[in-house]
N, C-alpha and C. Protein backbone atom coordinates (compact mmCIF):
# COMPACT_ATOMS: atom_id res chain seq x y z
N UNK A 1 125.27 188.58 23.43
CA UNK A 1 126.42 189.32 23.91
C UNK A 1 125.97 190.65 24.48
N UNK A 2 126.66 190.92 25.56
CA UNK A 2 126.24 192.44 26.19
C UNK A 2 127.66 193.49 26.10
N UNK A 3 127.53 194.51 25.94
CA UNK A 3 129.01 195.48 26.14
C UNK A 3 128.62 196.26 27.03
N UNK A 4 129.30 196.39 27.81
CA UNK A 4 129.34 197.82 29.01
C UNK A 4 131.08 198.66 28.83
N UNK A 5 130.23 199.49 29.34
CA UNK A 5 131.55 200.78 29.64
C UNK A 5 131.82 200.82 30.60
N UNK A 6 133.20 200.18 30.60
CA UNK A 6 133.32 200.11 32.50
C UNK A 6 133.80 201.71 32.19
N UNK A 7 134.29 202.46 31.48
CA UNK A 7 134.99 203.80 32.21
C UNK A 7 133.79 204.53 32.41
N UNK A 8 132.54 204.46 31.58
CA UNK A 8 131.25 205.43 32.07
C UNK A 8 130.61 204.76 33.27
N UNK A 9 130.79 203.53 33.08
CA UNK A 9 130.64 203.26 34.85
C UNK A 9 131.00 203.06 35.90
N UNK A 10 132.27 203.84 35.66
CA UNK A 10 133.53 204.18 37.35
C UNK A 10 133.00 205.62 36.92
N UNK A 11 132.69 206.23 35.85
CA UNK A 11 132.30 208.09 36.24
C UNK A 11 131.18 208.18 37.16
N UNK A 12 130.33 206.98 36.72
CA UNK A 12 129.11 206.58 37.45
C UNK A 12 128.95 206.28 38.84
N UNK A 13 129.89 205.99 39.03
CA UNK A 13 130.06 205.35 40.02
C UNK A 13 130.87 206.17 41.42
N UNK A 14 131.60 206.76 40.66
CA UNK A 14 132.66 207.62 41.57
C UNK A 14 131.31 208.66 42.02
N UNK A 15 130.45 209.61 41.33
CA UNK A 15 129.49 210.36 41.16
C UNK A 15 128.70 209.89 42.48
N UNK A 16 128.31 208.38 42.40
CA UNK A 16 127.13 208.13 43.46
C UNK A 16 128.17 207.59 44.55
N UNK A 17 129.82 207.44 44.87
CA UNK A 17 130.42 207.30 45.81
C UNK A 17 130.62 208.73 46.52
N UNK A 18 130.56 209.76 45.88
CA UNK A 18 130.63 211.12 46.46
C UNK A 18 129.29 211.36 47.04
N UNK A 19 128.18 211.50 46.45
CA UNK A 19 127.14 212.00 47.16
C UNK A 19 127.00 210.94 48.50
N UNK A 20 127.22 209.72 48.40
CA UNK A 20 126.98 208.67 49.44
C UNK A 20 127.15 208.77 50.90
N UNK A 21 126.63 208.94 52.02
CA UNK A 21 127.13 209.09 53.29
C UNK A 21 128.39 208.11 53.09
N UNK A 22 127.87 206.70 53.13
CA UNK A 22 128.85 205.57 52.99
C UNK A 22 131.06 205.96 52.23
N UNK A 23 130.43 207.16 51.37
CA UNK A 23 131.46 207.32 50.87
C UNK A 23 131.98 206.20 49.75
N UNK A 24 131.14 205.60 49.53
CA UNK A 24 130.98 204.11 48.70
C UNK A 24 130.15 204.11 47.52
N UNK A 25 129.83 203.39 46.69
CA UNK A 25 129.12 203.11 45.80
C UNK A 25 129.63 201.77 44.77
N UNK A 26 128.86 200.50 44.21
CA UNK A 26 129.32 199.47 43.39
C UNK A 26 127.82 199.01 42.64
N UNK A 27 128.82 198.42 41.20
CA UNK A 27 127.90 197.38 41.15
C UNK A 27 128.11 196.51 40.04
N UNK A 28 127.75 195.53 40.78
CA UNK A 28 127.89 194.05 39.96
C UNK A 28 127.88 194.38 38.60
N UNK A 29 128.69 194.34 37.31
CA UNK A 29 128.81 194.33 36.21
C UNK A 29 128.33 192.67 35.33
N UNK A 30 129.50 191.53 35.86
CA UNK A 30 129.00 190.21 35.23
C UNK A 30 128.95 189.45 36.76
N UNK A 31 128.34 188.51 36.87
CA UNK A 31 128.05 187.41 37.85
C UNK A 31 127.47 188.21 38.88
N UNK A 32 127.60 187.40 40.09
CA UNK A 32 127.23 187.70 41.20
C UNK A 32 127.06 186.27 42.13
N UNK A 33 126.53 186.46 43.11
CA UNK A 33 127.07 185.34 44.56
C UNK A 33 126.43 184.11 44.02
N UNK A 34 125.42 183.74 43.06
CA UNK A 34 125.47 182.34 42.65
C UNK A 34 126.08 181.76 41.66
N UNK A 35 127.34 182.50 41.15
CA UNK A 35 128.30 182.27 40.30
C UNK A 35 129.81 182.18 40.24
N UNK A 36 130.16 181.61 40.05
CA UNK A 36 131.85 181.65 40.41
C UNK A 36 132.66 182.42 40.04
N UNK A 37 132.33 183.27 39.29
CA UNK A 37 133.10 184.61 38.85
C UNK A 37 132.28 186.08 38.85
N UNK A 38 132.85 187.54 39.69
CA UNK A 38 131.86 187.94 39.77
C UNK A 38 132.86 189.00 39.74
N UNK A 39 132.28 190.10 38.64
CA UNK A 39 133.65 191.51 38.15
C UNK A 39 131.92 192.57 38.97
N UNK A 40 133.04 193.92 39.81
CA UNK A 40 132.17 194.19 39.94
C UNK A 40 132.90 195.69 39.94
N UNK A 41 132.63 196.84 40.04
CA UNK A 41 132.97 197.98 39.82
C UNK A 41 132.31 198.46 41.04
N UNK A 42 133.59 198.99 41.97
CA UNK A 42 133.57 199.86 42.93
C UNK A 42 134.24 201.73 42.96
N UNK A 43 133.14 202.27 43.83
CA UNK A 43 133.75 203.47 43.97
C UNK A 43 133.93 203.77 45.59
N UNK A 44 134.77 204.92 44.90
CA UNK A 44 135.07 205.32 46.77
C UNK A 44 135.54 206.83 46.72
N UNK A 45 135.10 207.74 47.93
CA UNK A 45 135.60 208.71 48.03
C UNK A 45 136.91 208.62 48.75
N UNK A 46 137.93 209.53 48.60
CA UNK A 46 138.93 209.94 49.12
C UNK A 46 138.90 209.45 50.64
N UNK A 47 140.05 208.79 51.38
CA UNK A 47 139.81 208.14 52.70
C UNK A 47 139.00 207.09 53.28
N UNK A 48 138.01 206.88 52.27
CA UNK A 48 136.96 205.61 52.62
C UNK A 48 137.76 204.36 52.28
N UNK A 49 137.56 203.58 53.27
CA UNK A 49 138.03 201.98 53.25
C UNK A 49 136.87 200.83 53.03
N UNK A 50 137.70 199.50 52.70
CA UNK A 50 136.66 198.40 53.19
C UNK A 50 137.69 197.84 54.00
N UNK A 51 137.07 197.62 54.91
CA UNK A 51 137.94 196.89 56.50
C UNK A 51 138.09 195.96 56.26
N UNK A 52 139.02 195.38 56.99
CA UNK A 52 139.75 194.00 56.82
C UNK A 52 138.48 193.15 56.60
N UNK A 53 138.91 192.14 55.26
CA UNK A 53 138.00 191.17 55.19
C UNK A 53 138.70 189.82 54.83
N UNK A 54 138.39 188.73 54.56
CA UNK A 54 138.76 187.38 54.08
C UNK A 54 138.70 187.32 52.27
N UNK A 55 139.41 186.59 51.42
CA UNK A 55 138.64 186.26 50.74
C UNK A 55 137.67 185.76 50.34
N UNK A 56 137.04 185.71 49.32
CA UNK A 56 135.78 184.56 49.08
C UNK A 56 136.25 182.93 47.96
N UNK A 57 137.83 183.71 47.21
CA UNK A 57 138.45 183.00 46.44
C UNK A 57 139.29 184.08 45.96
N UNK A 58 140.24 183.59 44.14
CA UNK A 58 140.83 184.42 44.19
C UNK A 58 140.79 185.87 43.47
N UNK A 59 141.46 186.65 43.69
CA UNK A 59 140.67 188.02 43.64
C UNK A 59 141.79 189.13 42.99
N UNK A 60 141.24 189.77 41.93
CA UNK A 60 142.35 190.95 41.70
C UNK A 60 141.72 192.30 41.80
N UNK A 61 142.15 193.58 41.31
CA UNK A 61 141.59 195.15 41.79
C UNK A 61 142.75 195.73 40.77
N UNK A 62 141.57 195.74 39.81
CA UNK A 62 142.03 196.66 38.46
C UNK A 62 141.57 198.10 38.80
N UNK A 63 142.46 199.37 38.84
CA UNK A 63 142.26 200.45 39.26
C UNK A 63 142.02 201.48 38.01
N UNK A 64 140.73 201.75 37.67
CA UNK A 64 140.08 202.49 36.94
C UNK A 64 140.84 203.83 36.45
N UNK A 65 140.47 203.97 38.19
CA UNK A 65 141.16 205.99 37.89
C UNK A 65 141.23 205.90 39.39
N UNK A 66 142.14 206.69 40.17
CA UNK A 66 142.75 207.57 41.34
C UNK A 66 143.63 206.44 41.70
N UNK A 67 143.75 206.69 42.91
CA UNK A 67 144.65 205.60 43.95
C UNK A 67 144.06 204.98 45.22
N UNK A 68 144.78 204.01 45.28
CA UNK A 68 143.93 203.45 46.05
C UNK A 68 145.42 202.18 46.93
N UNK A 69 145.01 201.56 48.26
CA UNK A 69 145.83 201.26 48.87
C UNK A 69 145.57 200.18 49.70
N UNK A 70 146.28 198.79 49.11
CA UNK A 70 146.04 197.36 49.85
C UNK A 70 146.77 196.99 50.65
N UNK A 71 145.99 196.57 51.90
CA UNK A 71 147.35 196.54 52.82
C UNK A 71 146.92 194.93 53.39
N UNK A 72 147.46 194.12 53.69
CA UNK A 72 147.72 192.86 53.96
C UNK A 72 148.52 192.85 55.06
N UNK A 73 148.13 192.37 56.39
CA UNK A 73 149.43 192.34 58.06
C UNK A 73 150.40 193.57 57.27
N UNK A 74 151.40 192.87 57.46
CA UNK A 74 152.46 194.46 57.59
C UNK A 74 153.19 194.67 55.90
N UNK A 75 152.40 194.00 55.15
CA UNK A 75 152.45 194.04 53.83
C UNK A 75 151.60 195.83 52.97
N UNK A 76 151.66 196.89 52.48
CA UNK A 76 150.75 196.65 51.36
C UNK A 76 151.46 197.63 50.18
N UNK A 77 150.64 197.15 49.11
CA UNK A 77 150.84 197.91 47.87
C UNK A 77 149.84 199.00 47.34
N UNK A 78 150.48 200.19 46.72
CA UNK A 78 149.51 200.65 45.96
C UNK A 78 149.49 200.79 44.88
N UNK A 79 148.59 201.19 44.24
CA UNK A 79 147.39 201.20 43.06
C UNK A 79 146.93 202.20 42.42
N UNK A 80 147.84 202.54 41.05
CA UNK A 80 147.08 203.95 40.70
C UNK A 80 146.55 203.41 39.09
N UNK A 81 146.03 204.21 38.59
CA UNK A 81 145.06 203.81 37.29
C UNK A 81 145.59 203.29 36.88
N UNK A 82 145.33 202.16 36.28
CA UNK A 82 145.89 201.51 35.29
C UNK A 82 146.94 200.13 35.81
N UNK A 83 146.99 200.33 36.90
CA UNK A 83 147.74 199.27 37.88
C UNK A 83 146.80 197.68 38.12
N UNK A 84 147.04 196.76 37.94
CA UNK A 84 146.52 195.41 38.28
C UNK A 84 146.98 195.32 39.54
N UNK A 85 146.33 195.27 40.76
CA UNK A 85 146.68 194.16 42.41
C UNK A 85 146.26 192.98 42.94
N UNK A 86 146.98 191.87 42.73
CA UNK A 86 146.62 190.71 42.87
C UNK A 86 146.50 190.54 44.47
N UNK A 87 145.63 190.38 44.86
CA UNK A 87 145.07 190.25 46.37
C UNK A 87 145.59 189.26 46.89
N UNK A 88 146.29 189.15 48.18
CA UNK A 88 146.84 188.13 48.41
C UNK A 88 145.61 186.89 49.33
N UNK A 89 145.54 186.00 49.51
CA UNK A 89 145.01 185.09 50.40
C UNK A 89 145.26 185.60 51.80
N UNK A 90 144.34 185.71 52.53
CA UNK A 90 143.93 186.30 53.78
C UNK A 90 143.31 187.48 54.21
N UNK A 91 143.96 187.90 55.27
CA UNK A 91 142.88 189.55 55.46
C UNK A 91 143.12 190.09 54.98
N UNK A 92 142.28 190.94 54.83
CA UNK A 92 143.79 192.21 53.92
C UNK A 92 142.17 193.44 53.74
N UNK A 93 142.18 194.66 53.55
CA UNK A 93 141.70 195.87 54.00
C UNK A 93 142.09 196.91 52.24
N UNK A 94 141.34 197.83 52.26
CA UNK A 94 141.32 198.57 50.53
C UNK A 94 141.17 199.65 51.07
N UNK A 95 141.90 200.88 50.55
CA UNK A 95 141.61 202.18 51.38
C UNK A 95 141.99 202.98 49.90
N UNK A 96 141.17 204.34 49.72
CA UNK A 96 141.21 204.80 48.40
C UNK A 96 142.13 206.01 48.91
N UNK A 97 143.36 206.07 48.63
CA UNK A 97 143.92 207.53 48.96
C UNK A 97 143.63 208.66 48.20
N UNK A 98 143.00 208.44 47.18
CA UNK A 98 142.15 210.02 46.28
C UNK A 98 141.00 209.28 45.57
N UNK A 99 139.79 210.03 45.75
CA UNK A 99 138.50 209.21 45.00
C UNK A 99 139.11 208.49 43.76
N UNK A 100 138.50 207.32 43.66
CA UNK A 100 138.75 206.03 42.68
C UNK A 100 137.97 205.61 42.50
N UNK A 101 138.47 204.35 41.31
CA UNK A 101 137.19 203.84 41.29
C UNK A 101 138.17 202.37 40.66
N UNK A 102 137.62 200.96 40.57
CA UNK A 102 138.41 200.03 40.78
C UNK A 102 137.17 199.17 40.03
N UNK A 103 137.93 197.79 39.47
CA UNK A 103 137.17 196.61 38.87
C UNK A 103 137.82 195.76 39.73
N UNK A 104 136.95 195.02 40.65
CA UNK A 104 137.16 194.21 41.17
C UNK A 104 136.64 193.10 40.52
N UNK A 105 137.44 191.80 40.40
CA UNK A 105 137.12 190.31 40.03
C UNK A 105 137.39 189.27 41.00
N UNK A 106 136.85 188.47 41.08
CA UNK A 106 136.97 187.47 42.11
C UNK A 106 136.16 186.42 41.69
N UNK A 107 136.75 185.28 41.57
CA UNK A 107 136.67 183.89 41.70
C UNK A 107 136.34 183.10 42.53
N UNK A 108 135.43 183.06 43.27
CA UNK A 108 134.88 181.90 44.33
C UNK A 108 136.11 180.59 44.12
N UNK A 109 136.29 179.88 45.25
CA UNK A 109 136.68 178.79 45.69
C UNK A 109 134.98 178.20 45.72
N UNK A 110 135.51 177.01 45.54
CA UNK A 110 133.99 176.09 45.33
C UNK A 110 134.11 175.46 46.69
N UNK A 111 133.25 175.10 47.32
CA UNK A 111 133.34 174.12 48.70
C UNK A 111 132.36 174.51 49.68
């Protein structure tokens, strides 16, 4: 058995999303791309996005600490600590409206 701190590692994380040109910073907590489930802890400074992308399967964005903002076509919701966002199927785009920091999970589709 392993334990991690996800809250010392969104402080962690938010920390190396600030110094970052990228304005970014993550990292894989359990799984990763040869596994079907993969939780991973992202940071972001204030205004930094991830641009429209696809899913990979299905996917939620547990919000650590700040806010943060999913937008789907002319759909989106936001996200402040402590908020669960179930990602919908299709494009859809993540934009942090005050540094955050987020647990992302996602489930591969097999195929």
């Amino acid at each position: 058995m392993q334990k991690i701190s996800i809250d010392a590692l969104a402080r962690q994380q938010v920390k190396a999303a600030l110094a970052a040109g990228s304005g970014r910073a993550a990292d894989t907590v359990f799984g990763g791309h040869e596994k079907v489930l993969r939780q991973t802890v992202m940071a972001f400074k204030a205004g930094t996005q991830l641009s429209e992308h696809q899913n990979p399967g299905e996917a939620t964005v547990f919000v650590i600490r700040g806010c943060v903002r999913l937008q789907a076509g002319d759909e989106s919701w936001q996200g402040k600590t402590g908020d669960l966002l179930i990602v919908p199927d299709g494009l859809h785009s993540l934009m942090a409206e005050e540094d955050s920091a987020i647990l992302m999970t996602v489930a591969k589709t097999k195929g």
